[in-house]
PDB file of N, CA and C in Angstrom:
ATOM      1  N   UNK A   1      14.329  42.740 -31.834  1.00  0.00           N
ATOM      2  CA  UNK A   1      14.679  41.374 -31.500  1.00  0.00           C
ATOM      3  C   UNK A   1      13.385  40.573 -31.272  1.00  0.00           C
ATOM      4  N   UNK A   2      12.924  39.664 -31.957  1.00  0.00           N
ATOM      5  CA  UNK A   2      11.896  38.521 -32.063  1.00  0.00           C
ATOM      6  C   UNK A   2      12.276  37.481 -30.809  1.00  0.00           C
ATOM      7  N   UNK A   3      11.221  37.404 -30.020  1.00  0.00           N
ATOM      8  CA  UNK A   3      11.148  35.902 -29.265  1.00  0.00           C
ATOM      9  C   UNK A   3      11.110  34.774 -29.780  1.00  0.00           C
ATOM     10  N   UNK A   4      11.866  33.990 -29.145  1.00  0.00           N
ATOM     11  CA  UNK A   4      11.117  32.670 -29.937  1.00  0.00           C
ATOM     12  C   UNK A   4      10.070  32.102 -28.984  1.00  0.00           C
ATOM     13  N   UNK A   5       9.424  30.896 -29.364  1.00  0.00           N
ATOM     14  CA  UNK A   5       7.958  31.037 -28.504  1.00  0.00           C
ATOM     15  C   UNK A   5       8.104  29.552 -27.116  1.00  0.00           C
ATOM     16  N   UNK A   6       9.669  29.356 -27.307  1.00  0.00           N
ATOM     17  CA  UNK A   6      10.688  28.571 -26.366  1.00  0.00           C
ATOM     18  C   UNK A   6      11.160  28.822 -25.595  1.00  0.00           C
ATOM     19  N   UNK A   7      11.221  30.749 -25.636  1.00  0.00           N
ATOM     20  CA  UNK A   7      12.401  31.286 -24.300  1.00  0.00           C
ATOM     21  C   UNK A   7      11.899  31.016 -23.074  1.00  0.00           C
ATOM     22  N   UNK A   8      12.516  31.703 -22.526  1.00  0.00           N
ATOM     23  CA  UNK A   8      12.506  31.488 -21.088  1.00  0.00           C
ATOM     24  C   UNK A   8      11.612  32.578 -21.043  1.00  0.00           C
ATOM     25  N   UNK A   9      11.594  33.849 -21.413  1.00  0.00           N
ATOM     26  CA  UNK A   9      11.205  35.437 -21.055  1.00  0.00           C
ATOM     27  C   UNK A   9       9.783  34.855 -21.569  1.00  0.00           C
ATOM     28  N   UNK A  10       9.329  33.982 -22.307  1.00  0.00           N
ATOM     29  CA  UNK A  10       8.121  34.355 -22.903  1.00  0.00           C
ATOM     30  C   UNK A  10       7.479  32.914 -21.984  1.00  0.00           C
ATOM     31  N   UNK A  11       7.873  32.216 -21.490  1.00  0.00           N
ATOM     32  CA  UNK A  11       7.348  31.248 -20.532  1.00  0.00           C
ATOM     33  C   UNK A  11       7.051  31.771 -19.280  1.00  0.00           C
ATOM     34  N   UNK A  12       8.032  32.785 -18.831  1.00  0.00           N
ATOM     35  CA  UNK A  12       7.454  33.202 -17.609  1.00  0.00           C
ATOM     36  C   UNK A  12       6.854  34.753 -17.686  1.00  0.00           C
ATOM     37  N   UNK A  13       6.399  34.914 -18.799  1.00  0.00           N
ATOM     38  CA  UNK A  13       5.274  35.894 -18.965  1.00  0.00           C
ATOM     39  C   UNK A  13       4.276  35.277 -18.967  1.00  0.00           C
ATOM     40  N   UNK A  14       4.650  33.966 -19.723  1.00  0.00           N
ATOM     41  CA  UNK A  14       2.939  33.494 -19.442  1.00  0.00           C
ATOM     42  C   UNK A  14       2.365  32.918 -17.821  1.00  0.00           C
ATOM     43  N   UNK A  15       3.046  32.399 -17.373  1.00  0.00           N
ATOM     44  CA  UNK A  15       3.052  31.943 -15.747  1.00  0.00           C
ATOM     45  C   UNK A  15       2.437  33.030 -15.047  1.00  0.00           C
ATOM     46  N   UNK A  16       3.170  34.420 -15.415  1.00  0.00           N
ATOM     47  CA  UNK A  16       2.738  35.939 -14.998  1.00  0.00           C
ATOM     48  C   UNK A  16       1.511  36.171 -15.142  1.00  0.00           C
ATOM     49  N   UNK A  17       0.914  36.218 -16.473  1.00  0.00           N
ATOM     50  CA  UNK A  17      -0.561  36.371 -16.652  1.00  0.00           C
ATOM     51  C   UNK A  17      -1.694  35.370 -16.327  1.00  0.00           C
ATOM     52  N   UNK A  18      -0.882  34.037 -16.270  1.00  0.00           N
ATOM     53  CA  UNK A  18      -1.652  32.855 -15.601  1.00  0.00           C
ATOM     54  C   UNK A  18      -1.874  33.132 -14.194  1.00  0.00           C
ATOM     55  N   UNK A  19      -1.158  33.050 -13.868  1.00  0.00           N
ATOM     56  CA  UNK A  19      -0.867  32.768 -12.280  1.00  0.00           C
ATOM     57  C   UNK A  19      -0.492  34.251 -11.613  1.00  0.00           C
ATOM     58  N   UNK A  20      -1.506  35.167 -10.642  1.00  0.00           N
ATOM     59  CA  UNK A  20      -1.006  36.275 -10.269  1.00  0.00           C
ATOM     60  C   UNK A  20       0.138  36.393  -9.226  1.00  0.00           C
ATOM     61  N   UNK A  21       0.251  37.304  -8.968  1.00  0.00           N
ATOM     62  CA  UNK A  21       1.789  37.189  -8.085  1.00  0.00           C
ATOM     63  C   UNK A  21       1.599  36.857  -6.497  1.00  0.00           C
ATOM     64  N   UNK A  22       0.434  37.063  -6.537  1.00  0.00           N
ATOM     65  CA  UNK A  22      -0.134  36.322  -4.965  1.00  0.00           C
ATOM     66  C   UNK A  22      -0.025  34.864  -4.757  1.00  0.00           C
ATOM     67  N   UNK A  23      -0.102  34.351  -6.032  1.00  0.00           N
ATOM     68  CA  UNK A  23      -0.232  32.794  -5.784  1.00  0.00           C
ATOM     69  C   UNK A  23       0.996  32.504  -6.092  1.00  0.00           C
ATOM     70  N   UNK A  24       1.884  32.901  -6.016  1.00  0.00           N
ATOM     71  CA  UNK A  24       3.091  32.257  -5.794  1.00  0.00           C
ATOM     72  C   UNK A  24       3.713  32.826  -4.160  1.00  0.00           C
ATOM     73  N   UNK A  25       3.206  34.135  -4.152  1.00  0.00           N
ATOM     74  CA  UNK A  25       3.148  34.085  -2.596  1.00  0.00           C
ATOM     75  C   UNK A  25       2.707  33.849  -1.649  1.00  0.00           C
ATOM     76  N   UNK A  26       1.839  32.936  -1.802  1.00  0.00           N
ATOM     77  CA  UNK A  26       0.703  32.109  -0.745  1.00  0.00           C
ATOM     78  C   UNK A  26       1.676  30.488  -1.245  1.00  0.00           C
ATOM     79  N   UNK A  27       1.873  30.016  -2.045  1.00  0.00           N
ATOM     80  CA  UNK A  27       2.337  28.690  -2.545  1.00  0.00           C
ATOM     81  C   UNK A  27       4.385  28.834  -1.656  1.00  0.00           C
ATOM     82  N   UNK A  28       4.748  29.617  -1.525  1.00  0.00           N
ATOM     83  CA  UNK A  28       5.955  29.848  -1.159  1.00  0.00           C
ATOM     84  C   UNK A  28       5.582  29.915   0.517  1.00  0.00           C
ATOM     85  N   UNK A  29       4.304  30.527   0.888  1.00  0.00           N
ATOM     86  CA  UNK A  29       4.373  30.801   2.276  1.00  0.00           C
ATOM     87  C   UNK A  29       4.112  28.906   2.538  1.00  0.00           C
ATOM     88  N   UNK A  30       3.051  28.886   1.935  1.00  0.00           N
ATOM     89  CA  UNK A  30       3.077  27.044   2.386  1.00  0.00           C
ATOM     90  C   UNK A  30       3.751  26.169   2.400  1.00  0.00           C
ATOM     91  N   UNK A  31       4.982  26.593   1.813  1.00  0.00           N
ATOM     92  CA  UNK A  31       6.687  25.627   1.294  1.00  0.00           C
ATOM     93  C   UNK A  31       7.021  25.880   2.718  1.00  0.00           C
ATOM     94  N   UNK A  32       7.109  27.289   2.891  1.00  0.00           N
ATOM     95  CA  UNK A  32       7.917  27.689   4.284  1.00  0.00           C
ATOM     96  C   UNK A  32       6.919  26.823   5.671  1.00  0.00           C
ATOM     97  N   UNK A  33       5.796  27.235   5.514  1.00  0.00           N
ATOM     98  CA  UNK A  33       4.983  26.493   6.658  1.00  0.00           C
ATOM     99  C   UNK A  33       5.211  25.181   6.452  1.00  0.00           C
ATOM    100  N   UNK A  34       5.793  23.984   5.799  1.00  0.00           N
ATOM    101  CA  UNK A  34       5.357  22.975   5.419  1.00  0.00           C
ATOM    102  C   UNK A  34       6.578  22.063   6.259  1.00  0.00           C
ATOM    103  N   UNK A  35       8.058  23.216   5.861  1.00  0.00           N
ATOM    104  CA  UNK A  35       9.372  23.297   6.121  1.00  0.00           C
ATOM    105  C   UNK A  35       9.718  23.158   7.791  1.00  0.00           C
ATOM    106  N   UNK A  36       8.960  24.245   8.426  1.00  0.00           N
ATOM    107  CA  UNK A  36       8.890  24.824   9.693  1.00  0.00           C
ATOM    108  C   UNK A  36       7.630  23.383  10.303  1.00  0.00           C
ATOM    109  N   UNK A  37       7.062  22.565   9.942  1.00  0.00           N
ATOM    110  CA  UNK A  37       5.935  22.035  10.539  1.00  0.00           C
ATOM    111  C   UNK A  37       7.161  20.371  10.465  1.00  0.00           C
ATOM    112  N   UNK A  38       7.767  20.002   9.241  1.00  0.00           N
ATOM    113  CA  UNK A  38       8.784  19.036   9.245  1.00  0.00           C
ATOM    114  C   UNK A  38       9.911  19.135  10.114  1.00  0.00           C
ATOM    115  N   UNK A  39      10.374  20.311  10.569  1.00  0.00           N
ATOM    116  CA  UNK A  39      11.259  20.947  11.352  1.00  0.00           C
ATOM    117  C   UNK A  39      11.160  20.249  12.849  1.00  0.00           C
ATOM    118  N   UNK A  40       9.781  20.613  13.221  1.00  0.00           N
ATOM    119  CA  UNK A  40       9.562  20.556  14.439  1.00  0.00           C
ATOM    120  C   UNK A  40       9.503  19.543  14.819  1.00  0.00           C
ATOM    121  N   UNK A  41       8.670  18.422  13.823  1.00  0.00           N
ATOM    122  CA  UNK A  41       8.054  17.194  13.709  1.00  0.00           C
ATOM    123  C   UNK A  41       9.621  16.317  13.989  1.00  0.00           C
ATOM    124  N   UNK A  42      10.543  16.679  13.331  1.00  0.00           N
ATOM    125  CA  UNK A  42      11.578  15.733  13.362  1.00  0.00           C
ATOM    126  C   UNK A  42      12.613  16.253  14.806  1.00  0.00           C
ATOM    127  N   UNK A  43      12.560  17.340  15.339  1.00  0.00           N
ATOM    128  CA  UNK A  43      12.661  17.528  16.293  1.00  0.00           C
ATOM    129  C   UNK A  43      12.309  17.022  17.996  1.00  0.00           C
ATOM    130  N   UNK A  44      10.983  16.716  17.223  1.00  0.00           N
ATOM    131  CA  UNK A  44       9.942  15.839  18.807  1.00  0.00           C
ATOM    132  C   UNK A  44      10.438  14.542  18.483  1.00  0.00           C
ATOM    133  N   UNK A  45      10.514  13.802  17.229  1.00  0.00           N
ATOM    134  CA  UNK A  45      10.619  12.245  17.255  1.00  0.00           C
ATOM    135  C   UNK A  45      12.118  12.134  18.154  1.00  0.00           C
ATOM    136  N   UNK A  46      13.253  13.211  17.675  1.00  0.00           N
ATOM    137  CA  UNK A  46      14.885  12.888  18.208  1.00  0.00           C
ATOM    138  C   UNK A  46      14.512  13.136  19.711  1.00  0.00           C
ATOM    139  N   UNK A  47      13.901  14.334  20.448  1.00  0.00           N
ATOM    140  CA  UNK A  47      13.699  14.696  21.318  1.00  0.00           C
ATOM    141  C   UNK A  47      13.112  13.451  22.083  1.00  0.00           C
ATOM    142  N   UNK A  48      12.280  12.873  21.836  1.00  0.00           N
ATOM    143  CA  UNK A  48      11.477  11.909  22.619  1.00  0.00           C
ATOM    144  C   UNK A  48      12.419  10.492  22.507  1.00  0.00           C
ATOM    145  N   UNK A  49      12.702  10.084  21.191  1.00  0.00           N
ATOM    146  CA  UNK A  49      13.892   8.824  21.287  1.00  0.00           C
ATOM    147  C   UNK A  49      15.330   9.120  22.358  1.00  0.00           C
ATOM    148  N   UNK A  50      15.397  10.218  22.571  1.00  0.00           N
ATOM    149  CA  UNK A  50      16.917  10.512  23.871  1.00  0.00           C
ATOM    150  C   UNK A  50      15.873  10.501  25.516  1.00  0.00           C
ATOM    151  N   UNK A  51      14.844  11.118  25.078  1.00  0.00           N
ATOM    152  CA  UNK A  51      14.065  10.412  26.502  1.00  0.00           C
ATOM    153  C   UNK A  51      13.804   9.199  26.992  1.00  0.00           C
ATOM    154  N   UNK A  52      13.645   8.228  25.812  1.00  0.00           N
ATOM    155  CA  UNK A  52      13.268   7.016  26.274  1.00  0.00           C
ATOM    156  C   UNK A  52      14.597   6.093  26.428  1.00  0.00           C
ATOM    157  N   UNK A  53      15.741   6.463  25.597  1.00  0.00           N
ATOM    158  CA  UNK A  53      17.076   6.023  25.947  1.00  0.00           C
ATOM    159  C   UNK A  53      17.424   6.391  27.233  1.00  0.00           C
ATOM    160  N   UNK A  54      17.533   7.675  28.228  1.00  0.00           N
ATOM    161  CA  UNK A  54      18.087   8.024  29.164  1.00  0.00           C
ATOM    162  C   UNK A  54      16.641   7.307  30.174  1.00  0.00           C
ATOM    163  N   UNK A  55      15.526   7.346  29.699  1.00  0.00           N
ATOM    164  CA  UNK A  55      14.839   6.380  30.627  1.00  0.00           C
ATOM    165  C   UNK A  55      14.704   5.014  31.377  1.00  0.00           C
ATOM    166  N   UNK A  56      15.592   4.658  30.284  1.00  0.00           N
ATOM    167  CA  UNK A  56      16.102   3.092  30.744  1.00  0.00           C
ATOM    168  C   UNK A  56      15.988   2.858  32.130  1.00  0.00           C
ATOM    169  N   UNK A  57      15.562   2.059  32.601  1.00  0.00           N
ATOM    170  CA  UNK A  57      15.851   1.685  33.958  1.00  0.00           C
ATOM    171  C   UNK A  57      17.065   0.800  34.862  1.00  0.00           C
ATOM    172  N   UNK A  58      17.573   1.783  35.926  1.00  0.00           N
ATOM    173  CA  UNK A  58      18.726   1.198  36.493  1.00  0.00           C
ATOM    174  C   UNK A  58      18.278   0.222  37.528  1.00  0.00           C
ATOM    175  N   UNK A  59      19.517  -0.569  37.598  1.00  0.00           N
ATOM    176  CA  UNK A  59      19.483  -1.750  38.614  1.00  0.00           C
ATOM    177  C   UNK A  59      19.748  -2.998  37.894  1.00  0.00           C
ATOM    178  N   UNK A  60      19.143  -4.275  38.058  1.00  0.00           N
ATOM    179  CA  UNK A  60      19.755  -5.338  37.675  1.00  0.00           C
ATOM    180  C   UNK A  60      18.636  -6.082  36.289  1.00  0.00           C
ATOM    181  N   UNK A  61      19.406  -6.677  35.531  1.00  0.00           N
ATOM    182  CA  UNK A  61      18.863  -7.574  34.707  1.00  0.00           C
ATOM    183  C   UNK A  61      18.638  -8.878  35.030  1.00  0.00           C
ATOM    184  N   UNK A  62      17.461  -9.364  35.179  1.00  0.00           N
ATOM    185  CA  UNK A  62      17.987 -10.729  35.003  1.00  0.00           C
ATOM    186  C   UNK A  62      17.555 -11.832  34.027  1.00  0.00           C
ATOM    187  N   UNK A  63      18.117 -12.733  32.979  1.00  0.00           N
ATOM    188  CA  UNK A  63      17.198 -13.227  32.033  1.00  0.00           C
ATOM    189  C   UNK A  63      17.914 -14.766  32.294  1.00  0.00           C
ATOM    190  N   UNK A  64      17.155 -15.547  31.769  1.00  0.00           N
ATOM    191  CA  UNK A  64      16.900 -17.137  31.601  1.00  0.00           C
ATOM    192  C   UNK A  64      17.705 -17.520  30.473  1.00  0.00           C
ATOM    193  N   UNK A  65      18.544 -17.998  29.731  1.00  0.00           N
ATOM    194  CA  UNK A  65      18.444 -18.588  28.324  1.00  0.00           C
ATOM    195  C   UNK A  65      19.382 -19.833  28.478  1.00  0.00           C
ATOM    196  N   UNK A  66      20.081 -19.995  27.080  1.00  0.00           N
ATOM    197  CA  UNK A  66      20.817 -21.338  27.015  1.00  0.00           C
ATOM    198  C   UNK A  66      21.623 -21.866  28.118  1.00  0.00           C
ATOM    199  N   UNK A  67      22.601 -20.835  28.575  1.00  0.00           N
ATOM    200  CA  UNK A  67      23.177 -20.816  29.152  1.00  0.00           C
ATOM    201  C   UNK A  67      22.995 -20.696  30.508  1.00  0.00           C
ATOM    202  N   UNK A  68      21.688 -20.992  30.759  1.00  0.00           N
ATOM    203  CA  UNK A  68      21.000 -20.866  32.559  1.00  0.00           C
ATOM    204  C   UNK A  68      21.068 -19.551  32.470  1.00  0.00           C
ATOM    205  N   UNK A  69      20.965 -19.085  34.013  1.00  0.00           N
ATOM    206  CA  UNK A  69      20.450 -17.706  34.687  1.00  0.00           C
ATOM    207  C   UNK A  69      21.362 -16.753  34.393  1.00  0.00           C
ATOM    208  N   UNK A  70      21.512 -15.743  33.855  1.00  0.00           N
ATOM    209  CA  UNK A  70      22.382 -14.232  33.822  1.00  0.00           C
ATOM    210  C   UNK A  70      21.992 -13.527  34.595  1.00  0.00           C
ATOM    211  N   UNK A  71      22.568 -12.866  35.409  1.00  0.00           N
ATOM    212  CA  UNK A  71      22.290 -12.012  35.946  1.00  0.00           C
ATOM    213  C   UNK A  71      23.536 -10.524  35.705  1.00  0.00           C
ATOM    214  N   UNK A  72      23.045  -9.440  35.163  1.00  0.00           N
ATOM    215  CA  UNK A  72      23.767  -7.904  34.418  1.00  0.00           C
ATOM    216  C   UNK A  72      23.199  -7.194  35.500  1.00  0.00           C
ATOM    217  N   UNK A  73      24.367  -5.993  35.921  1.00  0.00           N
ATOM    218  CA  UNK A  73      24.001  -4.794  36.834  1.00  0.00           C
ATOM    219  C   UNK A  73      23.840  -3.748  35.458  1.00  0.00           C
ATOM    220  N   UNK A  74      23.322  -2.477  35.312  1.00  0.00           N
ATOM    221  CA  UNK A  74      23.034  -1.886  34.689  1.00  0.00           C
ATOM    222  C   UNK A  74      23.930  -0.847  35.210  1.00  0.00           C
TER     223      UNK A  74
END
């Protein structure tokens, strides 16, 4: 049975002899580190936005506008 020089089998033979099998396992470990570093990252931004929501400060509002003085209990 003849390859053709299109397959699939003969593209990733060449990738094989190009590229040793380490460097796809160093390029996969950095996907995973890259994964695990976005992970965390989006973890601290949610983590810190529910801190500064529950930080709010209680007690009273008071603001000025069209309508004269407001005054809101919190």
């Amino acid at each position: 049975m003849q390859e053709h020089r299109g397959s699939p089998r003969v593209w990733i033979g060449l990738a094989v002899r190009r590229y040793p099998l380490g460097f796809f396992m160093l390029a996969s470990r950095n996907l995973l580190l890259v994964l695990v570093l976005v992970l965390v990252a989006a973890l601290a931004v949610t983590g810190y936005s529910l801190y500064r929501e529950k930080k709010q400060p209680d007690g009273v509002e008071i603001s000025v506008g069209k309508n004269g003085l407001s005054i809101k209990e919190k």
